[in-house]
C-alpha atoms as a PDB file:
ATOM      1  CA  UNK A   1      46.189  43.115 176.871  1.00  0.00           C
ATOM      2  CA  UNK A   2      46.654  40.664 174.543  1.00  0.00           C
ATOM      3  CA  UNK A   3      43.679  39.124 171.874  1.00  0.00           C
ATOM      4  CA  UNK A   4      42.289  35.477 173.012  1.00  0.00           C
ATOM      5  CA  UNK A   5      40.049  33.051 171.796  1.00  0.00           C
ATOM      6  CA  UNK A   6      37.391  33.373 171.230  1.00  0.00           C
ATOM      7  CA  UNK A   7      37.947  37.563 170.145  1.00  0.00           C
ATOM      8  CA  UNK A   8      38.669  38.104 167.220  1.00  0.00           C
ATOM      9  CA  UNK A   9      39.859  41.005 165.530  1.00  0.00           C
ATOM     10  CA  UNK A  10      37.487  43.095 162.972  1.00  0.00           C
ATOM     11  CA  UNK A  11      39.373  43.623 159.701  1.00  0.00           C
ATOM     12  CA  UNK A  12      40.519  47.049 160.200  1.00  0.00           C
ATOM     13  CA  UNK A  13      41.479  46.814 164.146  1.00  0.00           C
ATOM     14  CA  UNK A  14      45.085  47.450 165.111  1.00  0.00           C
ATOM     15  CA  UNK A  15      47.017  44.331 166.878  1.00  0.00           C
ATOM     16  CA  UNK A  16      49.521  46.161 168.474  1.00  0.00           C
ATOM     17  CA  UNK A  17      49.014  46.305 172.343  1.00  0.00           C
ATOM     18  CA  UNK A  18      46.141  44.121 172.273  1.00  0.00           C
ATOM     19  CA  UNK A  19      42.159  44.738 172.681  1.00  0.00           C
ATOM     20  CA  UNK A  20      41.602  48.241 173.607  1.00  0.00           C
ATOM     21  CA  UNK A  21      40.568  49.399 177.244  1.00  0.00           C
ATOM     22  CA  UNK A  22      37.619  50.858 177.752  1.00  0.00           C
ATOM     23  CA  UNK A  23      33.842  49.547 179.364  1.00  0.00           C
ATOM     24  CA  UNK A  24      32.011  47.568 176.719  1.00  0.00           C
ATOM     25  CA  UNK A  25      28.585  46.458 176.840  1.00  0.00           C
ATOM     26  CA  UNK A  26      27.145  43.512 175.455  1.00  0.00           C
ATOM     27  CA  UNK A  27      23.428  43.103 174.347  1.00  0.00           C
ATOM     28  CA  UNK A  28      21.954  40.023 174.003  1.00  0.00           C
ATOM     29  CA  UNK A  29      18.598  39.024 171.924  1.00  0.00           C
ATOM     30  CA  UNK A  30      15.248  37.943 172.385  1.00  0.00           C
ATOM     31  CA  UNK A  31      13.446  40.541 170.734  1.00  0.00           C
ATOM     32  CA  UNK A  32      11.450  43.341 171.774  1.00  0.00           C
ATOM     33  CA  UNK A  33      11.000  42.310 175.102  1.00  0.00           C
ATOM     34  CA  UNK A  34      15.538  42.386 174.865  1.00  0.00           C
ATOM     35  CA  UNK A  35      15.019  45.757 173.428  1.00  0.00           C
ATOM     36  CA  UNK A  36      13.119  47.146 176.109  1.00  0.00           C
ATOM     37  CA  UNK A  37      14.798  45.062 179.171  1.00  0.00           C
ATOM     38  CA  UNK A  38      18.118  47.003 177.494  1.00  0.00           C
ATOM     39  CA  UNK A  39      16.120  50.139 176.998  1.00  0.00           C
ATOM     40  CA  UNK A  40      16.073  50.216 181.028  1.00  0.00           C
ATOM     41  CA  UNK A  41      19.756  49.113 181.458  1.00  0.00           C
ATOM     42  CA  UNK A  42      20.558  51.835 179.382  1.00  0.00           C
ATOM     43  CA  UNK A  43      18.160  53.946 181.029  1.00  0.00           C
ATOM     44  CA  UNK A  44      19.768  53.757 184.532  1.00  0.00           C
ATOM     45  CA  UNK A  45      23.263  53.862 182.684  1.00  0.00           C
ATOM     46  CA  UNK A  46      22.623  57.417 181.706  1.00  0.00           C
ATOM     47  CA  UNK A  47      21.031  58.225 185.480  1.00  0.00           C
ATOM     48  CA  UNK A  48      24.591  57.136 186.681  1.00  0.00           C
ATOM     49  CA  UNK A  49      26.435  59.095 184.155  1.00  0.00           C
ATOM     50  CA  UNK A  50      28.332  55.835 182.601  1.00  0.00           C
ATOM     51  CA  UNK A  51      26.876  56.450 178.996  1.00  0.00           C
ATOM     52  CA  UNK A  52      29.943  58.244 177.310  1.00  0.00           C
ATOM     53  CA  UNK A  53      32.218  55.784 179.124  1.00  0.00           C
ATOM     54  CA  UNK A  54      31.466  52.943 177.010  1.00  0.00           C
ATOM     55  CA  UNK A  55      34.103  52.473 174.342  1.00  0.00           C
ATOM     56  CA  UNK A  56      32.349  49.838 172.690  1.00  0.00           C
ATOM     57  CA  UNK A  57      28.996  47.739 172.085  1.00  0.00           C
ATOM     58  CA  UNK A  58      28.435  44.291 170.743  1.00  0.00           C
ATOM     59  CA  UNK A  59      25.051  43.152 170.331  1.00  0.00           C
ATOM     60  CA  UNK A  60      22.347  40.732 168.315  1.00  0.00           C
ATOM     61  CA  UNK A  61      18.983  40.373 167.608  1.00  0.00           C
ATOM     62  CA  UNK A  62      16.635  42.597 169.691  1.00  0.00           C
ATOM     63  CA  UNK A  63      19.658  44.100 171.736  1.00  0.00           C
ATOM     64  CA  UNK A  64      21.180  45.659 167.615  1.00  0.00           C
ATOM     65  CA  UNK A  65      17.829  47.297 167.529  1.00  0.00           C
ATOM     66  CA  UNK A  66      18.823  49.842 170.585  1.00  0.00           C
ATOM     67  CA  UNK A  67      22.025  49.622 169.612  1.00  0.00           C
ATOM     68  CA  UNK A  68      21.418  50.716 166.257  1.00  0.00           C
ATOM     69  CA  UNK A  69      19.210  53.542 167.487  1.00  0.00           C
ATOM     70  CA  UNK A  70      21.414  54.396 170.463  1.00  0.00           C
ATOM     71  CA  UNK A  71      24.598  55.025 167.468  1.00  0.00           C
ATOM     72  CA  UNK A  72      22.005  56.638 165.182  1.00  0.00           C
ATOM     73  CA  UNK A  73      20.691  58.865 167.644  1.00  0.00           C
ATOM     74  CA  UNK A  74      24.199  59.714 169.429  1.00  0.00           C
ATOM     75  CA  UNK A  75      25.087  63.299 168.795  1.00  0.00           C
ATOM     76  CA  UNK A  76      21.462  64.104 169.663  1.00  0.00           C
ATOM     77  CA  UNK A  77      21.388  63.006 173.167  1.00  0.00           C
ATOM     78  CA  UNK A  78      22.805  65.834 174.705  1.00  0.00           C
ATOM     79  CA  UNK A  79      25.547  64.340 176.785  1.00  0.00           C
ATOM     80  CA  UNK A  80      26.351  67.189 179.948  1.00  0.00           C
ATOM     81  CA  UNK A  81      30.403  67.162 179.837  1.00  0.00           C
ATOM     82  CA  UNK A  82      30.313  67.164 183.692  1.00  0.00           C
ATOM     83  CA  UNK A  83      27.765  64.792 184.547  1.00  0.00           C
ATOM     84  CA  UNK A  84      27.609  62.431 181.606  1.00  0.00           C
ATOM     85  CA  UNK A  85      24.324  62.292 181.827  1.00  0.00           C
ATOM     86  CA  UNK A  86      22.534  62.298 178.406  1.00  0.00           C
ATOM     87  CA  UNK A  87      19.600  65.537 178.812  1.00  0.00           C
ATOM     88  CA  UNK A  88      17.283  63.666 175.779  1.00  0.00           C
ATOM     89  CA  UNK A  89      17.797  60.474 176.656  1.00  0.00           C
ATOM     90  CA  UNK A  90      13.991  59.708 177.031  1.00  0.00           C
ATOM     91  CA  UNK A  91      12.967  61.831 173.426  1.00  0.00           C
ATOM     92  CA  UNK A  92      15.855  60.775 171.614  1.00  0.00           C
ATOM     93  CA  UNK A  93      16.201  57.074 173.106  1.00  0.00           C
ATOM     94  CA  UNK A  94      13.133  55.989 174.700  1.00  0.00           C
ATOM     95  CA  UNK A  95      10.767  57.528 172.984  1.00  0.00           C
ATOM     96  CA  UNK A  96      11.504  56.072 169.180  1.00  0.00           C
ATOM     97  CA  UNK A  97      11.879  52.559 171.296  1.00  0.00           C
ATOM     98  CA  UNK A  98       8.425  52.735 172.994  1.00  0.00           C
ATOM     99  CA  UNK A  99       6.692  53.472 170.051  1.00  0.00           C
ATOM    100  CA  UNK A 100       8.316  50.709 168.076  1.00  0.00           C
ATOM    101  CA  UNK A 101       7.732  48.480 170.762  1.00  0.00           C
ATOM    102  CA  UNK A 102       3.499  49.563 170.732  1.00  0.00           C
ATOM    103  CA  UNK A 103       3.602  51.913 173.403  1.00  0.00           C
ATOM    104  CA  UNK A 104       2.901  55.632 173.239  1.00  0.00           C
ATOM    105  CA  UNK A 105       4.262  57.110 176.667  1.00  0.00           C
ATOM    106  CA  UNK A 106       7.585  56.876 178.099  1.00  0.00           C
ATOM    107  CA  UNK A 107       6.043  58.584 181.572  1.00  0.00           C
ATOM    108  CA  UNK A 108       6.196  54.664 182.933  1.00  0.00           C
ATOM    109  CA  UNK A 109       9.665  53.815 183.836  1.00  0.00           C
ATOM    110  CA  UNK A 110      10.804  50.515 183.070  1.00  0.00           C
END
């Protein structure tokens, strides 16, 4: 698949073939009220599974601060190799994000 405006390529990326395949996931900003509407798309991403199937995340603004702390806390989330469902999402994920946000208690769902 070849590159088109308006992607660009990151210093570093290979050309050949094209952008790479693979589910990416774009978060947008606004804040922390973007940080916790992406805390609960990310939240019912890992119910489905579809966590370790994205290849690769773009983001600004309040959406880089769960992206950051998604990529920080990565190897910690305990992804089941069968079900691809993350086992600490909600201490490794949630949790730090609540808190941040003001809340103490991730026992609400979004």
């Amino acid at each position: 698949m070849p590159v088109v405006p308006p992607v660009v390529t990151i210093p570093g990326d290979s050309t050949r073939g094209g952008a790479s395949a693979g589910i990416a996931l774009c978060l947008s900003g606004g804040g922390y009220r973007a940080m916790l509407f992406h805390l609960g798309a990310l939240w019912r991403l890992n119910e489905w599974g579809y966590l370790p199937r994205i290849a690769r995340i773009s983001s600004v603004s309040g959406g880089s601060i769960i992206a950051a702390t998604l990529g920080a806390r990565w190897k910690r989330l305990a992804i089941d190799a069968t079900t691809g469902i993350a086992e600490r999402f909600e201490t490794e994920l949630a949790a730090p994000i609540c808190e941040l946000a003001g809340g103490r208690s991730t026992s609400r769902r979004f």
